[in-house]
N, C-alpha and C. Protein backbone atom coordinates (compact mmCIF):
# COMPACT_ATOMS: atom_id res chain seq x y z
N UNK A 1 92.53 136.73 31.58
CA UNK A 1 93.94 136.37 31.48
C UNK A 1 94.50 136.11 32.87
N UNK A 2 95.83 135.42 32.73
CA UNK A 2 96.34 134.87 34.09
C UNK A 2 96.65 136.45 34.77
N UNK A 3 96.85 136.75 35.78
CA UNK A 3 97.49 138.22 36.37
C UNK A 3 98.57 137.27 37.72
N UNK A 4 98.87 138.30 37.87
CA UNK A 4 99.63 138.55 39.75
C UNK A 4 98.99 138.29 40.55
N UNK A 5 99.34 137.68 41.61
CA UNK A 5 98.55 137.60 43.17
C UNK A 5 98.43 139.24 43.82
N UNK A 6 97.07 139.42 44.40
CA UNK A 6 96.90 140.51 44.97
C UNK A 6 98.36 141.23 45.76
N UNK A 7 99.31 139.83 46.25
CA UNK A 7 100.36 140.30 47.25
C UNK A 7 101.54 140.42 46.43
N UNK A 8 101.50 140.18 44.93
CA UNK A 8 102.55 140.56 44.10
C UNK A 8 101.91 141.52 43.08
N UNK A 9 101.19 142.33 43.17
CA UNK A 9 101.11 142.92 42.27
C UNK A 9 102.13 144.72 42.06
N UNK A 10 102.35 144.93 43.36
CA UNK A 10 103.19 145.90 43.27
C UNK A 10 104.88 145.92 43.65
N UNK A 11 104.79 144.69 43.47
CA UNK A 11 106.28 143.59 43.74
C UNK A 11 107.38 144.01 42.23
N UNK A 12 108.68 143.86 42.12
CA UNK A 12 109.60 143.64 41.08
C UNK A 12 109.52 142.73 40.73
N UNK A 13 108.95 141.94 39.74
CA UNK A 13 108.47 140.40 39.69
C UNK A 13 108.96 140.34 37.52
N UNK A 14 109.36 138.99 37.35
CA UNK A 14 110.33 139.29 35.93
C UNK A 14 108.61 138.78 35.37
N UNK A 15 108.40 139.43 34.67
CA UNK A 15 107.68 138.78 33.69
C UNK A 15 106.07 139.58 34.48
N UNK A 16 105.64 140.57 35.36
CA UNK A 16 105.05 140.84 35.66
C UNK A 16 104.26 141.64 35.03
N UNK A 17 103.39 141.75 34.25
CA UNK A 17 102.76 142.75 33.55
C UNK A 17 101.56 143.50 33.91
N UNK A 18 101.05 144.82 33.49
CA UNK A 18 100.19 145.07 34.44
C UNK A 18 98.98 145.02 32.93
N UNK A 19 98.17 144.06 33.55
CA UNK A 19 97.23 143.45 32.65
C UNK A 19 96.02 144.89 32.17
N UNK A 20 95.34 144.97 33.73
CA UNK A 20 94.50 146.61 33.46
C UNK A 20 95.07 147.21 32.48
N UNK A 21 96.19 147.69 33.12
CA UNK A 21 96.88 149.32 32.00
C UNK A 21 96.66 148.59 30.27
N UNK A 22 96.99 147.62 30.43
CA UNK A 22 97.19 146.83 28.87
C UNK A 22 95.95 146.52 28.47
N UNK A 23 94.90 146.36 28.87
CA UNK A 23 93.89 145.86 28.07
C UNK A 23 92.63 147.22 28.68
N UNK A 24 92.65 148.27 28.72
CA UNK A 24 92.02 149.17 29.65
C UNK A 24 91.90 149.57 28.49
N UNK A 25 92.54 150.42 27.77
CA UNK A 25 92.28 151.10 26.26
C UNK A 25 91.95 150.41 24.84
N UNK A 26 91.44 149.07 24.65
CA UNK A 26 91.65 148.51 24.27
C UNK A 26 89.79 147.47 24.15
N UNK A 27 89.05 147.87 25.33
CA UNK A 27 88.26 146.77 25.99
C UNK A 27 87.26 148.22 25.93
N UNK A 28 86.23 147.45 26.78
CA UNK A 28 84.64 148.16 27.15
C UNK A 28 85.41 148.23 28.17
N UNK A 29 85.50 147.41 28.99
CA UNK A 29 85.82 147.29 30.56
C UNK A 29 87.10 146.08 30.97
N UNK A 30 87.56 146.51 32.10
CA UNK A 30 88.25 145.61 32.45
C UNK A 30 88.51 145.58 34.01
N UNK A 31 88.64 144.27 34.61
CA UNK A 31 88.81 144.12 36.00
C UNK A 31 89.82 143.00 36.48
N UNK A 32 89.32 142.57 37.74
CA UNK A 32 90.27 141.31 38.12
C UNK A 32 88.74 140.81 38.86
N UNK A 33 89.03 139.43 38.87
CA UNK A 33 88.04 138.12 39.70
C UNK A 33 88.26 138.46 41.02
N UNK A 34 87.33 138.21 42.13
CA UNK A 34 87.15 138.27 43.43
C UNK A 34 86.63 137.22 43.99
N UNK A 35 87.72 136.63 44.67
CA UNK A 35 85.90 135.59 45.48
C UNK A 35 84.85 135.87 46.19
N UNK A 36 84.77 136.86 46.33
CA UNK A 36 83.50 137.11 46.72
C UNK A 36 82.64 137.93 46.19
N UNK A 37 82.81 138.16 44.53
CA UNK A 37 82.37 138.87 43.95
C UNK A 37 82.20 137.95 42.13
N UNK A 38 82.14 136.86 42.35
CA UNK A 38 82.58 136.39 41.17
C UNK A 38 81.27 136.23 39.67
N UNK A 39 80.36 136.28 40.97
CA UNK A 39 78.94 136.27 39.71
C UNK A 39 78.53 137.68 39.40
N UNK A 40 79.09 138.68 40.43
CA UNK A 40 78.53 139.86 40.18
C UNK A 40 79.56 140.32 38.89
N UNK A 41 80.83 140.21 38.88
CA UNK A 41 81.91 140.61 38.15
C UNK A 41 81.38 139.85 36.77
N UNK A 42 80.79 138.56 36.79
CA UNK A 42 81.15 137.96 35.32
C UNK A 42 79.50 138.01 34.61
N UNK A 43 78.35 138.40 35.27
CA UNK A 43 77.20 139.19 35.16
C UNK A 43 77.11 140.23 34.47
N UNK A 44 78.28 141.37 34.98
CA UNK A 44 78.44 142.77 34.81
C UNK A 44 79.22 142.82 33.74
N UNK A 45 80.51 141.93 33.36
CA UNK A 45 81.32 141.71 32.17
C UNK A 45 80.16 141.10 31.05
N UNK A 46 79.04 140.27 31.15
CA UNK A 46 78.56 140.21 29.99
C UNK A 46 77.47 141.03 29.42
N UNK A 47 77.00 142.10 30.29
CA UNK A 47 75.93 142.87 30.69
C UNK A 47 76.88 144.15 29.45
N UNK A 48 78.22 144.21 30.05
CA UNK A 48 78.68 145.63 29.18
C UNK A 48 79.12 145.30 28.08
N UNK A 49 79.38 143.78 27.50
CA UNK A 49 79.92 143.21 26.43
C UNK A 49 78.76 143.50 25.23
N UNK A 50 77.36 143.03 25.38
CA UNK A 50 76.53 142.68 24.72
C UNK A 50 75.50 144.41 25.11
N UNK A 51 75.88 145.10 25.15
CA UNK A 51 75.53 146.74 25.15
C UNK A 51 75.66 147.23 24.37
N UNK A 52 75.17 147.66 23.75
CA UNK A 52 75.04 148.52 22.42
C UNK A 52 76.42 149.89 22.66
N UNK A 53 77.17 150.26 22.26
CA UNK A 53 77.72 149.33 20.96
C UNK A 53 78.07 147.59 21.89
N UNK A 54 78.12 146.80 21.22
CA UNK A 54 78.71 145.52 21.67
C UNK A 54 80.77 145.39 21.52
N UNK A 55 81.19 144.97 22.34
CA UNK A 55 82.67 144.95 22.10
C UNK A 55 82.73 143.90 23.61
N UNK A 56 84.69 143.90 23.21
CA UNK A 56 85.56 142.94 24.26
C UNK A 56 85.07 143.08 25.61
N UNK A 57 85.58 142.81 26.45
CA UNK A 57 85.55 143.07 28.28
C UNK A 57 86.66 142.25 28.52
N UNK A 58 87.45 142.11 29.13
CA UNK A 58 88.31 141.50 30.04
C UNK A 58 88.27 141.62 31.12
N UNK A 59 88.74 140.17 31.62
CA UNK A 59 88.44 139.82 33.44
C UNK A 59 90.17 139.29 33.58
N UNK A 60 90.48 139.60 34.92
CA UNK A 60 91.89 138.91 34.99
C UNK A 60 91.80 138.44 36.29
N UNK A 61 92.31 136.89 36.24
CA UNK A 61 92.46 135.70 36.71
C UNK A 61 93.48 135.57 37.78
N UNK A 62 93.41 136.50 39.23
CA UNK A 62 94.91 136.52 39.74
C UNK A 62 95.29 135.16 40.18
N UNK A 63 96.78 134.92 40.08
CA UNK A 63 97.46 133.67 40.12
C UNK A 63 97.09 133.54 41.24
N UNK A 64 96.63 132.09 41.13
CA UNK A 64 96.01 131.03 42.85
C UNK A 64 94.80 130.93 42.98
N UNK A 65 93.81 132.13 42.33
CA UNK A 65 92.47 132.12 42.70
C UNK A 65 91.95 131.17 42.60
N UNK A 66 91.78 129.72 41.30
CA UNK A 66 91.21 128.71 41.32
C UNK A 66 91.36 128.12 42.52
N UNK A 67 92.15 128.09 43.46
CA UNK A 67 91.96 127.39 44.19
C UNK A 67 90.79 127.74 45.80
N UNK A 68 90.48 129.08 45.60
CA UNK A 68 89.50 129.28 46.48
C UNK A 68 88.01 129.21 45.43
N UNK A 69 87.17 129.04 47.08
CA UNK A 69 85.50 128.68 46.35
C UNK A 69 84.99 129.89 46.64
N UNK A 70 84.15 129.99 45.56
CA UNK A 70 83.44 131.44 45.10
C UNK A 70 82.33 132.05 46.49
N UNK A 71 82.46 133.00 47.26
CA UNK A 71 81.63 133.48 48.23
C UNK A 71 80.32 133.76 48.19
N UNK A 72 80.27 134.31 46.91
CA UNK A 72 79.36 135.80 46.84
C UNK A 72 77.90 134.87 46.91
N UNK A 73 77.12 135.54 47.18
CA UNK A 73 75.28 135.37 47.04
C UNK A 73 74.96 135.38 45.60
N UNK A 74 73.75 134.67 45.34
CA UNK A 74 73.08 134.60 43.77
C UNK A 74 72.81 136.17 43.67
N UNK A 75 73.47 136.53 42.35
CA UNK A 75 72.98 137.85 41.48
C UNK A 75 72.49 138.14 40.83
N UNK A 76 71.28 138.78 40.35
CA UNK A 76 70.31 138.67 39.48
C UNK A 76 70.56 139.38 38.29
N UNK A 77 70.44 138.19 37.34
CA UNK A 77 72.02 139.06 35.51
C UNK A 77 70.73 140.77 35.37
N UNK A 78 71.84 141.12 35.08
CA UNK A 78 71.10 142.94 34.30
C UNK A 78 71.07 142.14 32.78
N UNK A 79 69.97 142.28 31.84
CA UNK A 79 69.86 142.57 30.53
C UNK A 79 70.73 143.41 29.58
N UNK A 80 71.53 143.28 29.09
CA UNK A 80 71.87 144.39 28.05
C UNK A 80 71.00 145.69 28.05
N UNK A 81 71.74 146.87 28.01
CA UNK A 81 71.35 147.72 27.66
C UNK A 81 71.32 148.34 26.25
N UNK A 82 70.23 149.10 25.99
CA UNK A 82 69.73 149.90 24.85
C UNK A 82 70.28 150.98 24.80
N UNK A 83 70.52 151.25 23.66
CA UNK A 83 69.62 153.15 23.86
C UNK A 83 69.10 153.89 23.54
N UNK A 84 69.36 154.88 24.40
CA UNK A 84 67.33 155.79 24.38
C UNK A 84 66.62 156.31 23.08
N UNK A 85 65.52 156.33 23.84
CA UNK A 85 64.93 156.79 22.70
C UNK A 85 65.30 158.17 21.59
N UNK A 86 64.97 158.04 20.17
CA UNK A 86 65.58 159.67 19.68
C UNK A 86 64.15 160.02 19.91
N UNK A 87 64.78 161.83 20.20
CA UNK A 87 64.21 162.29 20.74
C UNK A 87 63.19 163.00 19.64
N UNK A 88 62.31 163.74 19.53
CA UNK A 88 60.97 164.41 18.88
C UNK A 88 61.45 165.06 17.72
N UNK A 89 62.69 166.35 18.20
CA UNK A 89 63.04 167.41 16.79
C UNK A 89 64.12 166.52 15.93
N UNK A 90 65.09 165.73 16.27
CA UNK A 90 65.62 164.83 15.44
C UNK A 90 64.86 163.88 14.45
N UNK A 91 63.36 163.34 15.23
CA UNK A 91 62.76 162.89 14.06
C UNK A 91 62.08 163.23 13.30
N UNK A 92 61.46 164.73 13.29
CA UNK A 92 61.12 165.28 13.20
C UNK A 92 62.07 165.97 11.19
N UNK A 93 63.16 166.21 12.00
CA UNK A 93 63.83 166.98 11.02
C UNK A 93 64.59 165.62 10.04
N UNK A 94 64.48 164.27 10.81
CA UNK A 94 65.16 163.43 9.38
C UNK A 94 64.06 163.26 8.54
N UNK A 95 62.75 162.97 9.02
CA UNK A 95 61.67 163.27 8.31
C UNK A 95 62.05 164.27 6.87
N UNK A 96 61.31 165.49 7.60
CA UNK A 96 61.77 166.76 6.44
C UNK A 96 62.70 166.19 4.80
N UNK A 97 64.14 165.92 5.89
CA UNK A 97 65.51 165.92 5.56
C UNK A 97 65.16 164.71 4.25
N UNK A 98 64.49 163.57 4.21
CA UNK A 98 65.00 162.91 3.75
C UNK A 98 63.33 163.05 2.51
N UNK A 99 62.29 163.44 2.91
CA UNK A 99 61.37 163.66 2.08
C UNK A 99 61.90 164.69 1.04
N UNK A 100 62.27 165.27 1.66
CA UNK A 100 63.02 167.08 0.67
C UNK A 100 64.11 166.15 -0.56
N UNK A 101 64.54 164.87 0.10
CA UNK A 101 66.04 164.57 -1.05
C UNK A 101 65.19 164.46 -2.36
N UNK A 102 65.75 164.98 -3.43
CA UNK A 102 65.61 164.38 -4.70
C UNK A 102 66.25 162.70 -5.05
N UNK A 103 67.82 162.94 -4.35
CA UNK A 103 68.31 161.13 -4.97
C UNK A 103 68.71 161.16 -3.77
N UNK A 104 67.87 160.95 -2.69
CA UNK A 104 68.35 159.78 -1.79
C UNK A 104 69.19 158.82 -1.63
N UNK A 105 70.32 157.85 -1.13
CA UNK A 105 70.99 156.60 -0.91
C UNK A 105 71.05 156.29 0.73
N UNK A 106 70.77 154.89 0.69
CA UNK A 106 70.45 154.58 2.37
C UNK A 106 71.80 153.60 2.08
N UNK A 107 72.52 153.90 3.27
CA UNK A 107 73.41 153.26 3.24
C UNK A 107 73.47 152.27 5.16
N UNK A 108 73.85 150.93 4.57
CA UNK A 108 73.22 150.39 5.57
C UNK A 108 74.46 149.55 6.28
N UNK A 109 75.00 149.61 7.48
CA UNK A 109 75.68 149.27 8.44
C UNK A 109 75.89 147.84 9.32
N UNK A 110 77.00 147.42 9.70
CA UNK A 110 76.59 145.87 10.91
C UNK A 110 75.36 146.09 12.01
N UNK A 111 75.05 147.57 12.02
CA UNK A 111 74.19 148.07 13.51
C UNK A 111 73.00 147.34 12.79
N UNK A 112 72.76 147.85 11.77
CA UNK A 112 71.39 147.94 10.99
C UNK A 112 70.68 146.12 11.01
N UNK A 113 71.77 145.05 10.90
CA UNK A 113 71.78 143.91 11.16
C UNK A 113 71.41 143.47 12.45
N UNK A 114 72.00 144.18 13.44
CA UNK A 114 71.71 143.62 14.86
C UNK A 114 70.53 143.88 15.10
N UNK A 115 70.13 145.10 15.02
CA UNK A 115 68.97 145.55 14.88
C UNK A 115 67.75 144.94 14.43
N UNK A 116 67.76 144.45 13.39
CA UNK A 116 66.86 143.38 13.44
C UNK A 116 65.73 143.74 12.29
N UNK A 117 66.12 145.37 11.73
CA UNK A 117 65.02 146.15 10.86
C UNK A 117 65.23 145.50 9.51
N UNK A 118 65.47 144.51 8.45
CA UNK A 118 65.36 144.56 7.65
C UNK A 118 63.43 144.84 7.07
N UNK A 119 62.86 143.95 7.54
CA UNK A 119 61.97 144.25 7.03
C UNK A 119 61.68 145.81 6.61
N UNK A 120 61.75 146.44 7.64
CA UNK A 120 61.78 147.98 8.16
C UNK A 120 62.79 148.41 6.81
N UNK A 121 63.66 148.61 6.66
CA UNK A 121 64.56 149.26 5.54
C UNK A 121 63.79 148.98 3.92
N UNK A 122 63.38 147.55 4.06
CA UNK A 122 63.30 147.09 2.82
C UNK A 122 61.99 147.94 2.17
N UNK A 123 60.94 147.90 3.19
CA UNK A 123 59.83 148.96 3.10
C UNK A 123 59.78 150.15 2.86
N UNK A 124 60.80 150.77 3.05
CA UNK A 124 61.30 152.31 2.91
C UNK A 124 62.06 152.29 1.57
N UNK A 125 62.59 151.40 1.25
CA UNK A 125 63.22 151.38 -0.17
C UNK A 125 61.91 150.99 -1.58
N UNK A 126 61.81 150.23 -1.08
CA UNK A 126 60.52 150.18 -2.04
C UNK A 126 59.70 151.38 -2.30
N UNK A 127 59.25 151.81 -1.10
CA UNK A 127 57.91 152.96 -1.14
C UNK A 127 58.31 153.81 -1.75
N UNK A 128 59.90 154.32 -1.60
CA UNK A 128 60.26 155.63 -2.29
C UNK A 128 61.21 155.19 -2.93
N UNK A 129 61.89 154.02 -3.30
CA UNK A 129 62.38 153.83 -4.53
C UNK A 129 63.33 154.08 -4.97
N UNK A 130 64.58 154.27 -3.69
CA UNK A 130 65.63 154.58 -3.19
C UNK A 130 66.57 153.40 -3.28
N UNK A 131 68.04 153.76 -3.83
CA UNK A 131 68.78 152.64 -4.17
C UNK A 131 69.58 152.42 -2.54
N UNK A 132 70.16 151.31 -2.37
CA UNK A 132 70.52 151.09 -0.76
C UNK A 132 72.10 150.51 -0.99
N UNK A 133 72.84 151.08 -0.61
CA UNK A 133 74.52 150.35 0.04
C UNK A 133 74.82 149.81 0.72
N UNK A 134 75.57 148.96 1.11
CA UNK A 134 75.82 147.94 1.67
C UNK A 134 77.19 147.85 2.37
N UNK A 135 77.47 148.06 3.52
CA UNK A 135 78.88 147.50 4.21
C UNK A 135 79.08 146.17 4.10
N UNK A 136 80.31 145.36 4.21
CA UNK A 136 80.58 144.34 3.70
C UNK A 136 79.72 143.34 4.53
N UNK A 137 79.92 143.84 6.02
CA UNK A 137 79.00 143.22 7.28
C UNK A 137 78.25 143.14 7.34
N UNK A 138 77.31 144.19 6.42
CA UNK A 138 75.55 143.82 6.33
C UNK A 138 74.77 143.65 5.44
N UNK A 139 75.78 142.99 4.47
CA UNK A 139 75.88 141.84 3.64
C UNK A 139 73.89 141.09 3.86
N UNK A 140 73.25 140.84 2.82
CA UNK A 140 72.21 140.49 3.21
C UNK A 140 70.93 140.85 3.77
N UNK A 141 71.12 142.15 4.25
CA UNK A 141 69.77 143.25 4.80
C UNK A 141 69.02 143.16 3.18
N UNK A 142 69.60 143.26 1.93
CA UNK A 142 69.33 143.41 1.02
C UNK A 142 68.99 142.94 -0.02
N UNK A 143 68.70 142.18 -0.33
CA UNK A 143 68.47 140.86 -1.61
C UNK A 143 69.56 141.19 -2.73
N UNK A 144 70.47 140.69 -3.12
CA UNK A 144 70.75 141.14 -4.55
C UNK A 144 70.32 141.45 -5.72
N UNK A 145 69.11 140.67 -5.90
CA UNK A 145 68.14 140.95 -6.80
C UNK A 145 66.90 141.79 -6.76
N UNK A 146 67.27 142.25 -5.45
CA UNK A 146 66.20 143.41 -4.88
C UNK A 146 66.41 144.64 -6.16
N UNK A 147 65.06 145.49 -6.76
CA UNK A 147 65.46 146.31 -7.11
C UNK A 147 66.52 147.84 -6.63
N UNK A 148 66.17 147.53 -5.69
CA UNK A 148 66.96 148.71 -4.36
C UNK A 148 68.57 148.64 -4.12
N UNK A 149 68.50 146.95 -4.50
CA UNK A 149 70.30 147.18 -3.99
C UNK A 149 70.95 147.49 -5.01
N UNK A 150 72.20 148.30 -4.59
CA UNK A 150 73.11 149.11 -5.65
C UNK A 150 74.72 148.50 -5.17
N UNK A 151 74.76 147.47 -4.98
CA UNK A 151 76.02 146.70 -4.19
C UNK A 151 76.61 146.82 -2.83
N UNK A 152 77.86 146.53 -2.64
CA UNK A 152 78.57 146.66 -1.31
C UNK A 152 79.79 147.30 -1.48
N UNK A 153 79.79 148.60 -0.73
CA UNK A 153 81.27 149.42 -0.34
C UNK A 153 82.01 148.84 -0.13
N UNK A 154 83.20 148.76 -0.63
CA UNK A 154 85.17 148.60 -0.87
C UNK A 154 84.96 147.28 -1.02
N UNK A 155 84.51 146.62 -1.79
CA UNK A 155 84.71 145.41 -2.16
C UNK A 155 84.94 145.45 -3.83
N UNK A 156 84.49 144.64 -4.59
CA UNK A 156 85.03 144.27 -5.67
C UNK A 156 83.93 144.90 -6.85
N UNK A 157 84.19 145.79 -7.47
CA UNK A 157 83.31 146.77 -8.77
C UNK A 157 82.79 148.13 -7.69
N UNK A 158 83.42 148.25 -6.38
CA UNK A 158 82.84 149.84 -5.83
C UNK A 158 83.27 150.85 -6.96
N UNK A 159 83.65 150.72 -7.74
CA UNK A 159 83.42 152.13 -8.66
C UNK A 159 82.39 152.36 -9.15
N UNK A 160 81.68 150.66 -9.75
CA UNK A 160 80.75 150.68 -9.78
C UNK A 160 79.04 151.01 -9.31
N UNK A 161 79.33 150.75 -7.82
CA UNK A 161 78.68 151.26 -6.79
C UNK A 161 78.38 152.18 -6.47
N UNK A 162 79.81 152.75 -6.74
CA UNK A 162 80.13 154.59 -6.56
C UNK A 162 79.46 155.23 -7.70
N UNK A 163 79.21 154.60 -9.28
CA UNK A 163 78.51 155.80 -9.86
C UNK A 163 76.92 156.17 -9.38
N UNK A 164 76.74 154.86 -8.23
CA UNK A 164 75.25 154.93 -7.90
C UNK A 164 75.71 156.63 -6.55
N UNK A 165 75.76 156.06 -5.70
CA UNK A 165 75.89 156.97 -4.44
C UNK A 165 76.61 158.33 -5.24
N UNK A 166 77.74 158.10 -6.14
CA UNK A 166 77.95 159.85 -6.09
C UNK A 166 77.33 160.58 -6.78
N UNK A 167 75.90 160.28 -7.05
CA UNK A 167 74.89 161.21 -7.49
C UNK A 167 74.00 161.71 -6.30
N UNK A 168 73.97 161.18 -5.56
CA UNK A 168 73.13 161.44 -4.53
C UNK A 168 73.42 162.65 -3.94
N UNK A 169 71.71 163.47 -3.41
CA UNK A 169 72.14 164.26 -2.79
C UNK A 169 71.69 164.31 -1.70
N UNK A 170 71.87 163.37 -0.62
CA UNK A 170 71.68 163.15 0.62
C UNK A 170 72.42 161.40 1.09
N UNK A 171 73.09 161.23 1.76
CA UNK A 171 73.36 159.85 2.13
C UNK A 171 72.55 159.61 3.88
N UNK A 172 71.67 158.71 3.85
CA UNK A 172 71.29 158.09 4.99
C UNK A 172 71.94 156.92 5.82
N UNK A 173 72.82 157.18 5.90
CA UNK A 173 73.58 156.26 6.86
C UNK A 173 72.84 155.87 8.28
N UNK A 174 72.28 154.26 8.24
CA UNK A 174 71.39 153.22 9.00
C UNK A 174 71.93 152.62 9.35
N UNK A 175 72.66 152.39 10.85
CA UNK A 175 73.28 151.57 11.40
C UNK A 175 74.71 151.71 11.31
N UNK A 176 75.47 152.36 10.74
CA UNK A 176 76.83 152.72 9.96
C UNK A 176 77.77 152.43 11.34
N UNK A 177 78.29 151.69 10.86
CA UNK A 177 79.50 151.62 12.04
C UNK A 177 80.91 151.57 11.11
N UNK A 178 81.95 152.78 11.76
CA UNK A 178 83.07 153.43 10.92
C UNK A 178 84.30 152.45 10.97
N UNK A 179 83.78 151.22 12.09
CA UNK A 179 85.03 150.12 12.16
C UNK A 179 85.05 149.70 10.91
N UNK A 180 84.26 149.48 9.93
CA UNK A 180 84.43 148.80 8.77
C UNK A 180 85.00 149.67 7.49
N UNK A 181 84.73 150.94 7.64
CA UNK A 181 85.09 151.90 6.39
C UNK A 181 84.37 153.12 6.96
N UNK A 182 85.25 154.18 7.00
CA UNK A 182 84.67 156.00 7.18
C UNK A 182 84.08 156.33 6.44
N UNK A 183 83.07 157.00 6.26
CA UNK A 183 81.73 158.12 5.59
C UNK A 183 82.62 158.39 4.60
N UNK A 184 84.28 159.38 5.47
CA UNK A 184 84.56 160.12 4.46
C UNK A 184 85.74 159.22 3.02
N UNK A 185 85.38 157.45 3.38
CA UNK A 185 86.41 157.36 2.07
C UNK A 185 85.30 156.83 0.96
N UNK A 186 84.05 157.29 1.08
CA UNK A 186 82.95 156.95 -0.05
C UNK A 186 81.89 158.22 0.07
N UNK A 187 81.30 158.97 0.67
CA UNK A 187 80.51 159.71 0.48
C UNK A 187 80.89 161.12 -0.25
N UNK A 188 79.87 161.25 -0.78
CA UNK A 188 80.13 162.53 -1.87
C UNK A 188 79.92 163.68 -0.72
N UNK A 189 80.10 164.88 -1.12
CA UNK A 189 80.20 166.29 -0.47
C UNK A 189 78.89 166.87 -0.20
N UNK A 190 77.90 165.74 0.08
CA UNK A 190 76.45 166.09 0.47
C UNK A 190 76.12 165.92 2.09
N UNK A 191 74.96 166.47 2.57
CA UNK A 191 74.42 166.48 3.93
C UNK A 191 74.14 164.91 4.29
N UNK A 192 74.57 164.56 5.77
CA UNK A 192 74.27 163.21 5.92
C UNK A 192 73.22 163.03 7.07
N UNK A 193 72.60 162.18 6.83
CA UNK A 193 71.25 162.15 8.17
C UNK A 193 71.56 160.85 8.41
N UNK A 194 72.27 160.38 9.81
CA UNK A 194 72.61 159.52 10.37
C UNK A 194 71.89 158.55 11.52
N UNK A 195 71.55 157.45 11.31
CA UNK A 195 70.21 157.33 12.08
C UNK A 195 71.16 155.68 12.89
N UNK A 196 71.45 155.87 14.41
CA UNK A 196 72.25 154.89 15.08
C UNK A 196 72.04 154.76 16.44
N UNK A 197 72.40 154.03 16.89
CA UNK A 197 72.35 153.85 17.91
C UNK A 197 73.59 154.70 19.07
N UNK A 198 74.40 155.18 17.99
CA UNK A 198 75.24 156.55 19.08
C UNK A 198 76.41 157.75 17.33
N UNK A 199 76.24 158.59 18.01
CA UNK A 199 76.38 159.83 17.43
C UNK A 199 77.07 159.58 16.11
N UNK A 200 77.06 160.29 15.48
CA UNK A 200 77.82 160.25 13.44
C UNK A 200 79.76 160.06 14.54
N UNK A 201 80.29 159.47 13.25
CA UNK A 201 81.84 159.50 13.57
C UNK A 201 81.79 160.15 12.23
N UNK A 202 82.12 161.59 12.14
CA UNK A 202 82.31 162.04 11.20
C UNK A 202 83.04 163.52 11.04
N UNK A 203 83.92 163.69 10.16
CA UNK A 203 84.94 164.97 10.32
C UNK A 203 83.84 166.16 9.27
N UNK A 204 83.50 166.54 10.51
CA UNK A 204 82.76 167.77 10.32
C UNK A 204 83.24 169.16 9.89
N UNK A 205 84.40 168.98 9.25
CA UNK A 205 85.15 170.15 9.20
C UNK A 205 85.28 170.29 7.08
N UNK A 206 84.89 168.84 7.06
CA UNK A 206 85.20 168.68 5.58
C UNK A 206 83.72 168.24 5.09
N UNK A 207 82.77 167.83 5.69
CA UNK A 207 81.52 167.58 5.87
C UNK A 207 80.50 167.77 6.50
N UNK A 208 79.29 168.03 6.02
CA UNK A 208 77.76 168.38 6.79
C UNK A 208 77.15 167.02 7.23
N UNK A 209 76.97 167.39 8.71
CA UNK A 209 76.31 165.86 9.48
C UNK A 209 74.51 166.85 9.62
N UNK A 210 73.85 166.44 8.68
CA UNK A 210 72.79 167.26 8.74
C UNK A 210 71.58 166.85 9.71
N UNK A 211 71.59 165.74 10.58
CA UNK A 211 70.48 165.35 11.26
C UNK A 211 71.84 164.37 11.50
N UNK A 212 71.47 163.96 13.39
CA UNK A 212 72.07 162.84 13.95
C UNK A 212 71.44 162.34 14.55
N UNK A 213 70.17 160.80 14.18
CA UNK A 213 68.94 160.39 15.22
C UNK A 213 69.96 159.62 15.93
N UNK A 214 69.82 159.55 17.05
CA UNK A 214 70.23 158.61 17.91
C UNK A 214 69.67 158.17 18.94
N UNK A 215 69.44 156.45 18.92
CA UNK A 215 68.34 155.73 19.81
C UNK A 215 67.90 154.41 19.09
């Protein structure tokens, strides 16, 4: 976005807004352009954008800068980052956790998409014969005509959906991301083994987060 000149930014200026404070809570990250920093800044903005989780970044544009030429030396882009591996007793215990279920439900997330595992899910549903849910976003991990799929959460017949999952006595939440709908406005009052790329979002006070793989 457009900003202030470095020499007006702590000026009484009508219409002056302070861009950071405003888009700081809001973003992964946020900064201002430098000329002499301009590949490292817009490198590093797409480096934290496309990071697991993936989200916004904002860069701000102080008034005039187009008109100077960029300083800095060639920067060599960072890759997106991952993350780590889960660790031994977490897999260990979703193992256990999810062999022990009698009615299993895998419930499957936008993560689970990026990710890239369908094959991977679809194999696990088959072998054990486990019905699978669907966020609206990951739409498609699933065949419709797959024997496994049991529809898509808060969309159109979830009651229907719901007589599948509220029998279950374990929910596997794969990829689950809570931007789209919370655990707690569909899951029944059972243990959840959460398998993501970062920790359960879940109110533990009204619910058991029984295994949290993360990696």
């Amino acid at each position: 976005t457009d900003e202030m000149s470095d020499g007006m930014l702590r000026r009484v200026t009508q219409m002056n807004i302070d861009h950071q404070t405003l888009f700081r809570s809001i973003t992964k990250w946020t900064t201002r352009l430098k000329p002499d920093s301009v590949k490292k800044i817009l490198y590093q903005a797409m480096q934290i954008a496309t990071s697991e989780v993936p989200g916004p970044v904002h860069i701000g544009l102080p008034s005039g800068m187009s008109a100077f030429e960029a300083t800095d030396e060639e920067v060599k882009r960072q890759p997106a980052k991952g993350p780590p591996p889960p660790d031994t007793a977490s897999l260990d215990k979703m193992e256990k956790l999810f062999t022990e279920a009698r009615k299993p439900v895998l419930a499957l997330g936008i993560t689970s998409m990026r990710a890239g595992i369908r094959p991977l899910v679809l194999k696990v549903a088959e072998k054990y014969q486990v019905p699978v849910v669907l966020t609206p976003m990951a739409k498609g991990m699933v065949p419709e005509d797959h024997p496994s799929y049991a529809g898509v959460l808060a969309h159109a017949l979830a009651n229907q959906v719901g007589e599948t999952h509220q029998q279950a006595d374990l929910v596997v939440g794969i990829g689950y991301d809570p931007i789209e709908i919370n655990y707690e406005d569909w899951i029944p009052n059972v243990p959840l083994l959460n398998i993501n790329t970062v920790p359960a979002d879940l109110d533990q006070t009204k619910y058991t987060l029984a295994c949290d793989v993360v990696g």
